[in-house]
C-alpha atoms as a PDB file:
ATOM      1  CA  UNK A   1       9.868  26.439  27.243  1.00  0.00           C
ATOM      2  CA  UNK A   2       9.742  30.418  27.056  1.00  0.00           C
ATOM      3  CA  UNK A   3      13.928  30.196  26.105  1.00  0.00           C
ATOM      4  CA  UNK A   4      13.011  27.605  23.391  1.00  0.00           C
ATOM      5  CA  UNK A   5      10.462  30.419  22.204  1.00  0.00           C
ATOM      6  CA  UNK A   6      12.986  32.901  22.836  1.00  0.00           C
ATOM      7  CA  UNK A   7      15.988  31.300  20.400  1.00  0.00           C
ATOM      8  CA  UNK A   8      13.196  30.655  17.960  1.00  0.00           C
ATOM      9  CA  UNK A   9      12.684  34.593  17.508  1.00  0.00           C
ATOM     10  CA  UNK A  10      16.334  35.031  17.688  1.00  0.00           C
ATOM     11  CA  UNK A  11      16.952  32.322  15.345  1.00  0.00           C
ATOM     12  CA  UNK A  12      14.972  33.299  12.597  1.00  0.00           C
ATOM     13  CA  UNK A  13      15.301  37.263  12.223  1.00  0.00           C
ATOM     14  CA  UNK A  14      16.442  37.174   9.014  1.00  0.00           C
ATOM     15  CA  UNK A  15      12.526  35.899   7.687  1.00  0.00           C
ATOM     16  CA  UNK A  16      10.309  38.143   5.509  1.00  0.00           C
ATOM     17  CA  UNK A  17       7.729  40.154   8.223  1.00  0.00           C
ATOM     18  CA  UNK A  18       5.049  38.523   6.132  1.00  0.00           C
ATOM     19  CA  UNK A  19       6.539  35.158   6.780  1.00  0.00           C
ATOM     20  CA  UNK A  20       3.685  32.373   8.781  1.00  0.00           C
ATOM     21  CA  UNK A  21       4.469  29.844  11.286  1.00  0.00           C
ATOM     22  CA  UNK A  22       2.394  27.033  10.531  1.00  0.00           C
ATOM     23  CA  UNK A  23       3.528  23.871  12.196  1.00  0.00           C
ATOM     24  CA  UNK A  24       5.191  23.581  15.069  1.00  0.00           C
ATOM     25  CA  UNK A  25       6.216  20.387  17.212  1.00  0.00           C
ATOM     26  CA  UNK A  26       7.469  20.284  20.624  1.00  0.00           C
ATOM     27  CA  UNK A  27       9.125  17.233  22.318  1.00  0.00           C
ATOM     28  CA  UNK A  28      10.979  16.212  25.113  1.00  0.00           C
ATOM     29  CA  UNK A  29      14.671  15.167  24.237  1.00  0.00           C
ATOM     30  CA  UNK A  30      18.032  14.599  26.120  1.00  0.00           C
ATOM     31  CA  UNK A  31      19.745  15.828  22.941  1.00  0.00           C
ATOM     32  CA  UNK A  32      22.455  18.468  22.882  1.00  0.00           C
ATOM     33  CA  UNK A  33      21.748  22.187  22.543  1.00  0.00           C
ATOM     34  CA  UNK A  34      21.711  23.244  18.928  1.00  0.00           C
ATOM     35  CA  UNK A  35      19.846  25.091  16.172  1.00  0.00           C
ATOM     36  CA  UNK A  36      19.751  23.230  12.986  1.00  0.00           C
ATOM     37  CA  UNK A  37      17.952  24.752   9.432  1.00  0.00           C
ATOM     38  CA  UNK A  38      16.356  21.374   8.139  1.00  0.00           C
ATOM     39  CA  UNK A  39      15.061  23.050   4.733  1.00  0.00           C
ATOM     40  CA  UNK A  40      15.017  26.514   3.416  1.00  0.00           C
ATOM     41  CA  UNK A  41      13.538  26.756  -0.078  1.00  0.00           C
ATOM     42  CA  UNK A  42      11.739  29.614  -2.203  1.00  0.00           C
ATOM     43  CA  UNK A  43       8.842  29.684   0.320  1.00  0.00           C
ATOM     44  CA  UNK A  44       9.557  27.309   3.152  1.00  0.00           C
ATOM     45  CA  UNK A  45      11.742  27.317   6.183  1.00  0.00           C
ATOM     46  CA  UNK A  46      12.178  24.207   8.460  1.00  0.00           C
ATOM     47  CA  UNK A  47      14.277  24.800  11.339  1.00  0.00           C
ATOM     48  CA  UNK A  48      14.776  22.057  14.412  1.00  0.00           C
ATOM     49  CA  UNK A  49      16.164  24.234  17.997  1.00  0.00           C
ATOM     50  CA  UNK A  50      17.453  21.935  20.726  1.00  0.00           C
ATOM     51  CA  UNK A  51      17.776  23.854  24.290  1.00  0.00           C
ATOM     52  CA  UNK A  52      17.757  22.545  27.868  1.00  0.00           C
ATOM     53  CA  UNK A  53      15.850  18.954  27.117  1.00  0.00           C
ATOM     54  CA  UNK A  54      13.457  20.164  25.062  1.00  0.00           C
ATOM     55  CA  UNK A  55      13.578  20.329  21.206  1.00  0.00           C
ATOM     56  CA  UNK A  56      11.512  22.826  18.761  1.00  0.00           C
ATOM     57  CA  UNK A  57      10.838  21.995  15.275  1.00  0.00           C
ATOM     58  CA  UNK A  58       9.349  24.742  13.385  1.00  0.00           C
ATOM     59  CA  UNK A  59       7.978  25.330   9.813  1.00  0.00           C
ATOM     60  CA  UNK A  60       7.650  28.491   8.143  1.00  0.00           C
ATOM     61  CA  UNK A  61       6.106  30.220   4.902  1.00  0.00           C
ATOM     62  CA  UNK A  62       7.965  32.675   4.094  1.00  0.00           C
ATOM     63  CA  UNK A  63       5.440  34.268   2.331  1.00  0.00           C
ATOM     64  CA  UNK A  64       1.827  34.543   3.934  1.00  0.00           C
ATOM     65  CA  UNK A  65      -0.842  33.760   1.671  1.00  0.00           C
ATOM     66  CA  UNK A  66      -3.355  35.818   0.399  1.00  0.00           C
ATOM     67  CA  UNK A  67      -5.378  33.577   2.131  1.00  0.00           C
ATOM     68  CA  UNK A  68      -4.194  34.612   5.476  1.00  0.00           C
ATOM     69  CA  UNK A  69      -7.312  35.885   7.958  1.00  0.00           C
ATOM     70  CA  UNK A  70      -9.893  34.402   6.037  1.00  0.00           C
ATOM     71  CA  UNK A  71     -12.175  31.515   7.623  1.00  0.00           C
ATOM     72  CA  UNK A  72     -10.493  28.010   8.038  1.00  0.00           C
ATOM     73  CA  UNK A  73     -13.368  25.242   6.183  1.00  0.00           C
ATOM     74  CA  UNK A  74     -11.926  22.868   8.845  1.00  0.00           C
ATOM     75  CA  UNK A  75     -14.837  22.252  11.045  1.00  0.00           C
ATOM     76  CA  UNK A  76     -14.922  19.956  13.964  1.00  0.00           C
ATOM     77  CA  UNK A  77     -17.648  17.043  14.502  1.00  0.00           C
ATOM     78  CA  UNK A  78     -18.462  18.343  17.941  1.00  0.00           C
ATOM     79  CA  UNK A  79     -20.406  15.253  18.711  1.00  0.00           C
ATOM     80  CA  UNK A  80     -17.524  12.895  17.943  1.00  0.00           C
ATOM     81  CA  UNK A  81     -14.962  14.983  20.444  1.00  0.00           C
ATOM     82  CA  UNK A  82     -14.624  15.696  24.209  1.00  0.00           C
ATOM     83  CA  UNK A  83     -15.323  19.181  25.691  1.00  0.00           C
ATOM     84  CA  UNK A  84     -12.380  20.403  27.711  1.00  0.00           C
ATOM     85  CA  UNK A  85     -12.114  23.366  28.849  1.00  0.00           C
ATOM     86  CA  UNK A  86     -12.672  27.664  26.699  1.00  0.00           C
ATOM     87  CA  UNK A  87     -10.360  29.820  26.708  1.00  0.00           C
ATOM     88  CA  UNK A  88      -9.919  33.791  25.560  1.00  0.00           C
ATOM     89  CA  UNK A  89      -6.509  35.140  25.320  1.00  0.00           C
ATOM     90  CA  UNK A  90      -6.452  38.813  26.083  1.00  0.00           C
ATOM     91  CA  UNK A  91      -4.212  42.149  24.247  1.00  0.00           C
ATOM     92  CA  UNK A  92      -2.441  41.811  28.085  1.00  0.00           C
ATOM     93  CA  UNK A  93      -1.788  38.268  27.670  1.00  0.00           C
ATOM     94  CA  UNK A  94      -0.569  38.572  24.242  1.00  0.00           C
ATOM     95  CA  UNK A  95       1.394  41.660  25.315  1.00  0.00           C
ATOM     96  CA  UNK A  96       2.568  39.732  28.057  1.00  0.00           C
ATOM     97  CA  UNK A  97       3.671  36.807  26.248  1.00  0.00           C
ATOM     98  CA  UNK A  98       5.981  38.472  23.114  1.00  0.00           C
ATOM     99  CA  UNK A  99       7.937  40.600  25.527  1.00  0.00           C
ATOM    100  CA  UNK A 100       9.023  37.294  27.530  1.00  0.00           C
ATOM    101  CA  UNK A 101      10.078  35.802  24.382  1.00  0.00           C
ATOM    102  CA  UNK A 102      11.257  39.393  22.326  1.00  0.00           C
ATOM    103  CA  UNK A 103       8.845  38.821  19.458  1.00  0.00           C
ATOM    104  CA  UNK A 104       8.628  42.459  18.158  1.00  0.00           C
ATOM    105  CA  UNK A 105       5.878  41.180  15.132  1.00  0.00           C
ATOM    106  CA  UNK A 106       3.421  44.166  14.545  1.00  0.00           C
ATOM    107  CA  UNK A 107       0.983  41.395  14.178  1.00  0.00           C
ATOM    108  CA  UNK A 108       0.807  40.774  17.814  1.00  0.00           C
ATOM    109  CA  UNK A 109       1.891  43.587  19.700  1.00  0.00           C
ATOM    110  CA  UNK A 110      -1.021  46.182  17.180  1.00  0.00           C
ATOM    111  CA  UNK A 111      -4.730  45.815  17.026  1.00  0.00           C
ATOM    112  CA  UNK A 112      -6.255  43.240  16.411  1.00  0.00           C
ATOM    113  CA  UNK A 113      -3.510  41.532  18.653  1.00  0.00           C
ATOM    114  CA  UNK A 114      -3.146  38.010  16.366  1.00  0.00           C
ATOM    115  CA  UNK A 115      -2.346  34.963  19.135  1.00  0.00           C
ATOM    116  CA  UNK A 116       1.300  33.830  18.725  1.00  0.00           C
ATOM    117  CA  UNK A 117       1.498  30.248  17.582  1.00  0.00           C
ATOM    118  CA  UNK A 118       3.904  29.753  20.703  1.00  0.00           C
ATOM    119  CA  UNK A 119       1.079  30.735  23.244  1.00  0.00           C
ATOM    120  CA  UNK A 120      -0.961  28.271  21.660  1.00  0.00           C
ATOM    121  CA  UNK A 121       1.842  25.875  22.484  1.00  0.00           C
ATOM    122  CA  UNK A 122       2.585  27.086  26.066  1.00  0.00           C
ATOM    123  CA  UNK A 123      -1.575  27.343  27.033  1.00  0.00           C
ATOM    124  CA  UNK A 124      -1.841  23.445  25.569  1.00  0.00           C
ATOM    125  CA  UNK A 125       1.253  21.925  27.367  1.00  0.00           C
ATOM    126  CA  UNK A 126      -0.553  23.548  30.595  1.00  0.00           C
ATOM    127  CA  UNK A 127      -4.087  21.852  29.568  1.00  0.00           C
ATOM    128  CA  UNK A 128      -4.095  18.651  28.383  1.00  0.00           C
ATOM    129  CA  UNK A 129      -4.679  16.234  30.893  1.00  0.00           C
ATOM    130  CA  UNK A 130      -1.942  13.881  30.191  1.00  0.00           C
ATOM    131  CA  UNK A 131       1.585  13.907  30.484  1.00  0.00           C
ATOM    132  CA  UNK A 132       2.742  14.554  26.865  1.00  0.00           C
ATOM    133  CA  UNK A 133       6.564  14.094  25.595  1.00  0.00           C
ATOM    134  CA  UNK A 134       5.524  15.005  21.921  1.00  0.00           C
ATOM    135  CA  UNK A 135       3.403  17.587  20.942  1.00  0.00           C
ATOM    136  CA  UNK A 136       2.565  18.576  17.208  1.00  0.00           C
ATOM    137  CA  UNK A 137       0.384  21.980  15.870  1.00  0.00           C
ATOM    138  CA  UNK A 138      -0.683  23.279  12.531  1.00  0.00           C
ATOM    139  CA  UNK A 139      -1.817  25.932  12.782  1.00  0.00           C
ATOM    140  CA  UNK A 140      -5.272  26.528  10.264  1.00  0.00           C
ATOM    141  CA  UNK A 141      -6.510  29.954  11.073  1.00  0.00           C
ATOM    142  CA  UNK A 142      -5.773  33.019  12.842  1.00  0.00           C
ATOM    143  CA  UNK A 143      -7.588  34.011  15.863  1.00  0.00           C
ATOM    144  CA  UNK A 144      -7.033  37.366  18.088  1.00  0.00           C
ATOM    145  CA  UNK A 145      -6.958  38.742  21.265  1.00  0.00           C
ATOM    146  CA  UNK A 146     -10.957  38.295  23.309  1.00  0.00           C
ATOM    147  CA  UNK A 147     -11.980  35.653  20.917  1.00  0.00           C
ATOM    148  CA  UNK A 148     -12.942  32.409  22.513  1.00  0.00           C
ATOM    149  CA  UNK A 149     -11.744  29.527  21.137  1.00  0.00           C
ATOM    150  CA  UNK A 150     -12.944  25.680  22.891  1.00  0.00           C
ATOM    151  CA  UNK A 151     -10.309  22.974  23.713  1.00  0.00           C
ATOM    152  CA  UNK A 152     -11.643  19.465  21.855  1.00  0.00           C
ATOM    153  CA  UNK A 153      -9.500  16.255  22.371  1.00  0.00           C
ATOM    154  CA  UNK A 154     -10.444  13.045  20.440  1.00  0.00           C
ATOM    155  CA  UNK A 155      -8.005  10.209  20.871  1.00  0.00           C
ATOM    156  CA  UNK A 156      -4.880  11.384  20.527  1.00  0.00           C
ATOM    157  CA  UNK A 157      -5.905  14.437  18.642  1.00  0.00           C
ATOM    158  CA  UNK A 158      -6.827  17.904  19.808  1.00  0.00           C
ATOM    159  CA  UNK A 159      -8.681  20.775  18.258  1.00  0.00           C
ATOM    160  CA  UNK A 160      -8.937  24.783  19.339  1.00  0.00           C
ATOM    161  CA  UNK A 161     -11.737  26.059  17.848  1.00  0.00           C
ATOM    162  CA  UNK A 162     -13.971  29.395  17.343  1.00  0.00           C
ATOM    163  CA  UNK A 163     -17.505  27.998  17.488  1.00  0.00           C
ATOM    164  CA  UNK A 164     -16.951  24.436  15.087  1.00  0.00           C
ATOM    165  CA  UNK A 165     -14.246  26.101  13.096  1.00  0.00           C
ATOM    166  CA  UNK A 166     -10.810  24.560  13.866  1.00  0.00           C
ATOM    167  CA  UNK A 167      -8.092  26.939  14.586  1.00  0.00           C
ATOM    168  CA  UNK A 168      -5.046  24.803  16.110  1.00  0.00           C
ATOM    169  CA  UNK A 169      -5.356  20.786  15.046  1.00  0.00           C
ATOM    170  CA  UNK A 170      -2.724  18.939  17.219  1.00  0.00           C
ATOM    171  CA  UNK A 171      -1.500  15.291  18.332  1.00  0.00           C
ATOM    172  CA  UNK A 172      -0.171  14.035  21.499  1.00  0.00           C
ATOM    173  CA  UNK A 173       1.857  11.708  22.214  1.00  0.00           C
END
């Protein structure tokens, strides 16, 4: 998965440096090898990256918001979702993590050490409990380096949150 990470990066160095990943969706495929741009408008790039039986369809802003770092109003019904596991990403994981994949953003590699959407990705496909071919993430929030955030499933859905806010909101299939 890290070399699907990796040709994103490579794939896209031509983006703003303020640009946001916001969805991403993993699957497996026995398609062949190939980087496609679905969509580039004004302020939105979709891009679909086929490598090694796995494809990688990515969406981003090119733009971020002026939004960006304040608090999600997603909250989670705790009651109505299953508990699975916490975890806290730390500056050495996050270190860790861009320089396997060559993602030289400021944003993660400088205090306060923003979580790369792709570690999200890589930390769930270890997690969930089942087998998953498809796996989709938008991505609500930021979160950083020593914050914990709680894995919630419900159905088909999961949710990473800090405390009932929702950071990640994803779907297995």
């Amino acid at each position: 998965m890290r070399k699907l990470f990796s040709l994103l990066i490579s794939s896209n160095t031509d983006l703003p440096k303020d640009s946001l990943l916001v969805k991403l969706q993993w699957q497996e495929t026995k398609a062949v090898d190939q980087t496609l741009i679905l969509r580039h408008q004004k302020r939105l790039r979709e891009i679909l990256l086929v490598k090694g039986g796995e494809a990688l369809r990515a969406t981003f802003l090119l733009k971020r918001p002026s939004s960006f770092g304040r608090k999600s109003q997603d909250k989670l019904d705790i009651s109505s979702a299953t508990f699975l596991s916490d975890v806290q990403f730390t500056k050495a994981d996050i270190l860790q993590f861009v320089s396997a994949i060559g993602d030289y953003n400021p944003l993660h590699q400088q205090a306060p050490f923003l979580i790369p959407a792709c570690l999200y990705l890589d930390y769930l496909r270890q997690v969930l409990p089942q087998r998953v071919s498809v796996l989709s993430l938008r991505f609500l929030a930021p979160a950083y380096a020593q914050e914990r955030l709680s894995l919630y499933c419900h159905q088909k859905d999961f949710y990473l949150c800090r405390g009932d806010t929702i950071i990640v909101k994803g779907e297995s299939v």
